[in-house]
C-alpha atoms as a PDB file:
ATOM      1  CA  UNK A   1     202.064 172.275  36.974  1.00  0.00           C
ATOM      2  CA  UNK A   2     201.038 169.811  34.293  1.00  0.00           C
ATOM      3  CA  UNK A   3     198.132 169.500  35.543  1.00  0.00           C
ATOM      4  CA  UNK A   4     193.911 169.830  33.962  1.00  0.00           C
ATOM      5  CA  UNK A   5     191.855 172.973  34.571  1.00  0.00           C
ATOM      6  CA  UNK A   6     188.567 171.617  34.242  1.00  0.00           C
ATOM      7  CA  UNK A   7     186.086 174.130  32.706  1.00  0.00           C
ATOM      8  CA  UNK A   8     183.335 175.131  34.747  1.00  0.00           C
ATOM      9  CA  UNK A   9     180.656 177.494  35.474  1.00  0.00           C
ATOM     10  CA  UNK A  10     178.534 178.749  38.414  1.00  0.00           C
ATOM     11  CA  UNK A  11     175.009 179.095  37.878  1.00  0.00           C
ATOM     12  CA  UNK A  12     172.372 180.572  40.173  1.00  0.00           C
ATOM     13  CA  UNK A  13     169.111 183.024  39.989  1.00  0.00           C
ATOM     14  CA  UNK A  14     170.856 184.384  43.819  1.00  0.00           C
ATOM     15  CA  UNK A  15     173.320 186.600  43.727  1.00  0.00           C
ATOM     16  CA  UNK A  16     173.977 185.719  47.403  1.00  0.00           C
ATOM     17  CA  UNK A  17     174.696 182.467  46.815  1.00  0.00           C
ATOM     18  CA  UNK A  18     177.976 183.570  44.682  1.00  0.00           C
ATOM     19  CA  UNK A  19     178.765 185.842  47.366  1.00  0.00           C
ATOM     20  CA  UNK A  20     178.943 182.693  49.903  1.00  0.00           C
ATOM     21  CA  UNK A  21     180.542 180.768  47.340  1.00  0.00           C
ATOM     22  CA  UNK A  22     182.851 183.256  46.613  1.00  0.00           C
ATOM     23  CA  UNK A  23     184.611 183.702  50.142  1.00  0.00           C
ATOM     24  CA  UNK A  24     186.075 180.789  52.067  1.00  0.00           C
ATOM     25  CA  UNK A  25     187.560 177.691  51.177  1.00  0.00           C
ATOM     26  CA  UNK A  26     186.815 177.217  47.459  1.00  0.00           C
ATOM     27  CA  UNK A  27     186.759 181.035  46.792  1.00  0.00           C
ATOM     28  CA  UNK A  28     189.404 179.743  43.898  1.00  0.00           C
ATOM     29  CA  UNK A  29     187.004 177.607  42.216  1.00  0.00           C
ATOM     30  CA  UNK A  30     184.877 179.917  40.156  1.00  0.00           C
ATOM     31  CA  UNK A  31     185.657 183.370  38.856  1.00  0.00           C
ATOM     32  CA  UNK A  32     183.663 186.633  37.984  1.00  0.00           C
ATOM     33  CA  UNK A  33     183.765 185.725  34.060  1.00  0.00           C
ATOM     34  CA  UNK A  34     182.160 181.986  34.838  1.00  0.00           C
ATOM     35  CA  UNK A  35     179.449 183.211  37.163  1.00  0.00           C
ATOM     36  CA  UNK A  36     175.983 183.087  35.268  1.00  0.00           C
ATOM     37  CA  UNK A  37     172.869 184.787  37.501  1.00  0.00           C
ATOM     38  CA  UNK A  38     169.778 184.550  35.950  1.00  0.00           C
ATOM     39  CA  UNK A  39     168.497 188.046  37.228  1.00  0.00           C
ATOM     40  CA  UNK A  40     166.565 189.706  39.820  1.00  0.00           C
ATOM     41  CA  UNK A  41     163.802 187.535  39.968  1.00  0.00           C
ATOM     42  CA  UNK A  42     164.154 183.869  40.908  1.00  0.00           C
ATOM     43  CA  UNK A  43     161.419 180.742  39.893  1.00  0.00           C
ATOM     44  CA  UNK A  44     159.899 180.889  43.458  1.00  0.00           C
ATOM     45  CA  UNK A  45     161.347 176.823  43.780  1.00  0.00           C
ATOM     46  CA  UNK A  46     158.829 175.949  40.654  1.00  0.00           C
ATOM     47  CA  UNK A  47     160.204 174.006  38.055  1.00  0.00           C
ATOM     48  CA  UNK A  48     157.808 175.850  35.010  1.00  0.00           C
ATOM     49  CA  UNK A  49     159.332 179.161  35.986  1.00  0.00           C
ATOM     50  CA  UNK A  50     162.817 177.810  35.772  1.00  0.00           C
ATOM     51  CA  UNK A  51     162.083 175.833  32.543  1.00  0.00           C
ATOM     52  CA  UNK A  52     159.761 178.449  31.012  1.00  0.00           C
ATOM     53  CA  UNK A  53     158.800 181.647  31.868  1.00  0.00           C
ATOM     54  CA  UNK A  54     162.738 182.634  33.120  1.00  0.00           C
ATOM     55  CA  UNK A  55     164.281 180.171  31.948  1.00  0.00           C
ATOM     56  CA  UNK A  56     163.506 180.719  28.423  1.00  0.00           C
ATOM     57  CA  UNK A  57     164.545 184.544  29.271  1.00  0.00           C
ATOM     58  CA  UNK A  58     167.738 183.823  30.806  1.00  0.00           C
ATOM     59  CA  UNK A  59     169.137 180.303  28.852  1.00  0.00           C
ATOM     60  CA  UNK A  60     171.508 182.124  26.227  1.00  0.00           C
ATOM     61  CA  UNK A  61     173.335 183.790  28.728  1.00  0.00           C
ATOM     62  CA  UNK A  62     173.762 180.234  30.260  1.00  0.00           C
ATOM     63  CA  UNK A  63     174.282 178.604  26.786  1.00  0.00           C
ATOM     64  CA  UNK A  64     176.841 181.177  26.090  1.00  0.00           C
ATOM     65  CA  UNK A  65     179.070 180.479  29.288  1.00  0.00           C
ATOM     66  CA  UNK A  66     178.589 176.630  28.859  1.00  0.00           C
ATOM     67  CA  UNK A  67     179.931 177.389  24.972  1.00  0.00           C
ATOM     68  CA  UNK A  68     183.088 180.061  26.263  1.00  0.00           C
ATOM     69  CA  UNK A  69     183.839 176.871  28.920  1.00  0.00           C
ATOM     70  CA  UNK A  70     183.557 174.064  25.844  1.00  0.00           C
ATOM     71  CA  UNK A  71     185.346 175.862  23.225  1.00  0.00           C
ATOM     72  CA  UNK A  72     188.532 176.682  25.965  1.00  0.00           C
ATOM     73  CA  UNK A  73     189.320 172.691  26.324  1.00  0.00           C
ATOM     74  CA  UNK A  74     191.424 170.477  24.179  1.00  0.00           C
ATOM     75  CA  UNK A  75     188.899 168.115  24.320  1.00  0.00           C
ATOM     76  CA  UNK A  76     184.862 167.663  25.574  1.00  0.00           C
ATOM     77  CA  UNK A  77     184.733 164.119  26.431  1.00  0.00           C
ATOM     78  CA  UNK A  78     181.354 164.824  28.905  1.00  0.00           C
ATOM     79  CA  UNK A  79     179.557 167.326  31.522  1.00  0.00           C
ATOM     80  CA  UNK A  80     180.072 166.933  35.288  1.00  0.00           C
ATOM     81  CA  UNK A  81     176.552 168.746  36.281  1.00  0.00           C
ATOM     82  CA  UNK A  82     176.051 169.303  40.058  1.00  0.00           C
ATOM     83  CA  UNK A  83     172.604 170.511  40.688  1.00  0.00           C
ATOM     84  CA  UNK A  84     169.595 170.535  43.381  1.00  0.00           C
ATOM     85  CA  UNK A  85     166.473 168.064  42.084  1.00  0.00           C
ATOM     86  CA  UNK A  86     164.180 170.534  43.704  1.00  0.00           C
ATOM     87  CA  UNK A  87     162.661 174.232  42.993  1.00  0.00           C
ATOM     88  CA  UNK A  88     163.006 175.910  39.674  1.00  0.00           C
ATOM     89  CA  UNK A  89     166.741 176.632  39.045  1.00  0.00           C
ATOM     90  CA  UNK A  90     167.527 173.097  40.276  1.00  0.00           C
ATOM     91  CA  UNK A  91     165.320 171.296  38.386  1.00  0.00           C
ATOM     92  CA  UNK A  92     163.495 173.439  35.717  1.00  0.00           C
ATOM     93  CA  UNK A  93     166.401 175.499  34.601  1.00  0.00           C
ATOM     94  CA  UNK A  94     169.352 172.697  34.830  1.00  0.00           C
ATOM     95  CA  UNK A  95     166.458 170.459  32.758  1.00  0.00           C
ATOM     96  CA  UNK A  96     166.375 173.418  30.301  1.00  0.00           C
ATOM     97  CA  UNK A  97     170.071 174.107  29.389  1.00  0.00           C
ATOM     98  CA  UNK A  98     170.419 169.931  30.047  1.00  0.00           C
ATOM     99  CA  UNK A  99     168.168 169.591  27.269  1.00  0.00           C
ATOM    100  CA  UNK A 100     170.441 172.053  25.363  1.00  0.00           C
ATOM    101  CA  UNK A 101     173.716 170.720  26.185  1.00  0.00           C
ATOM    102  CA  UNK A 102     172.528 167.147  24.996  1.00  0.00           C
ATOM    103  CA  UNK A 103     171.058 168.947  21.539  1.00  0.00           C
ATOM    104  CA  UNK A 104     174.222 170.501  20.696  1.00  0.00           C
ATOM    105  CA  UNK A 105     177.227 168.318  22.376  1.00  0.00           C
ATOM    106  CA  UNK A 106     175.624 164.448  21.090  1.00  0.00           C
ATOM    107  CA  UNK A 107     178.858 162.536  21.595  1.00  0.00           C
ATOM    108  CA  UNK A 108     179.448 164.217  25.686  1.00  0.00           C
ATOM    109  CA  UNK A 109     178.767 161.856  28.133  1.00  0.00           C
ATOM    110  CA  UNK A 110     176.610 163.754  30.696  1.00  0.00           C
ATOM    111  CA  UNK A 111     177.198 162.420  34.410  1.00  0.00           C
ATOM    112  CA  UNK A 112     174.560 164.608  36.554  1.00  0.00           C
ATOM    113  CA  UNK A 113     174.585 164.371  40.518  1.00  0.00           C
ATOM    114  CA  UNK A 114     172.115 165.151  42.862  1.00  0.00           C
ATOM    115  CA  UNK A 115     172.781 168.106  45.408  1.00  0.00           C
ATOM    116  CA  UNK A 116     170.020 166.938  48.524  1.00  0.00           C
END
């Protein structure tokens, strides 16, 4: 009560990794309408595919869900971005939409942690 809901969105090419995510201990976290998959096919852990080939297939659905999450706050002061440095969703896609988010939300301070 009185309290901040962050927004926040789940992104992943794996549909089994929001399954996992989805049960257990921070099953409240994220719900169906802020889950973002990028498809079928994933980038195979290379960053061109996720910046790219699918990325560049897949980014409005991601731009869209980062926009629904923005435009549902009071205020945007910044981006909290938790992400892998590795493989194609990791690094090509969250590069990608990165590059987006900075394009479109100048004044946001972006603080990005690595997920080893």
């Amino acid at each position: 009560e009185g309290g901040r809901d962050p927004g926040r969105f789940f992104l992943t090419w794996d549909r089994q990794q929001w399954t996992k995510s989805g049960r257990g201990e921070y099953s409240g976290l994220f719900g169906e309408d802020q889950f973002v998959s990028g498809g079928l096919e994933d980038t195979g852990g290379n960053f061109a595919r996720g910046n790219v080939t699918l990325g560049e297939e897949h980014r409005d659905a991601a731009v869209d869900a980062i926009k629904q999450q923005v435009e549902g706050c009071d205020s945007q002061p910044g981006f909290l971005v938790f992400n892998s440095w590795g493989g194609g969703t990791g690094s090509g896609y969250t590069s990608l939409l990165l590059e987006h988010v900075r394009m479109s939300y100048r004044k946001a301070t972006i603080v990005q942690f690595a997920v080893l």
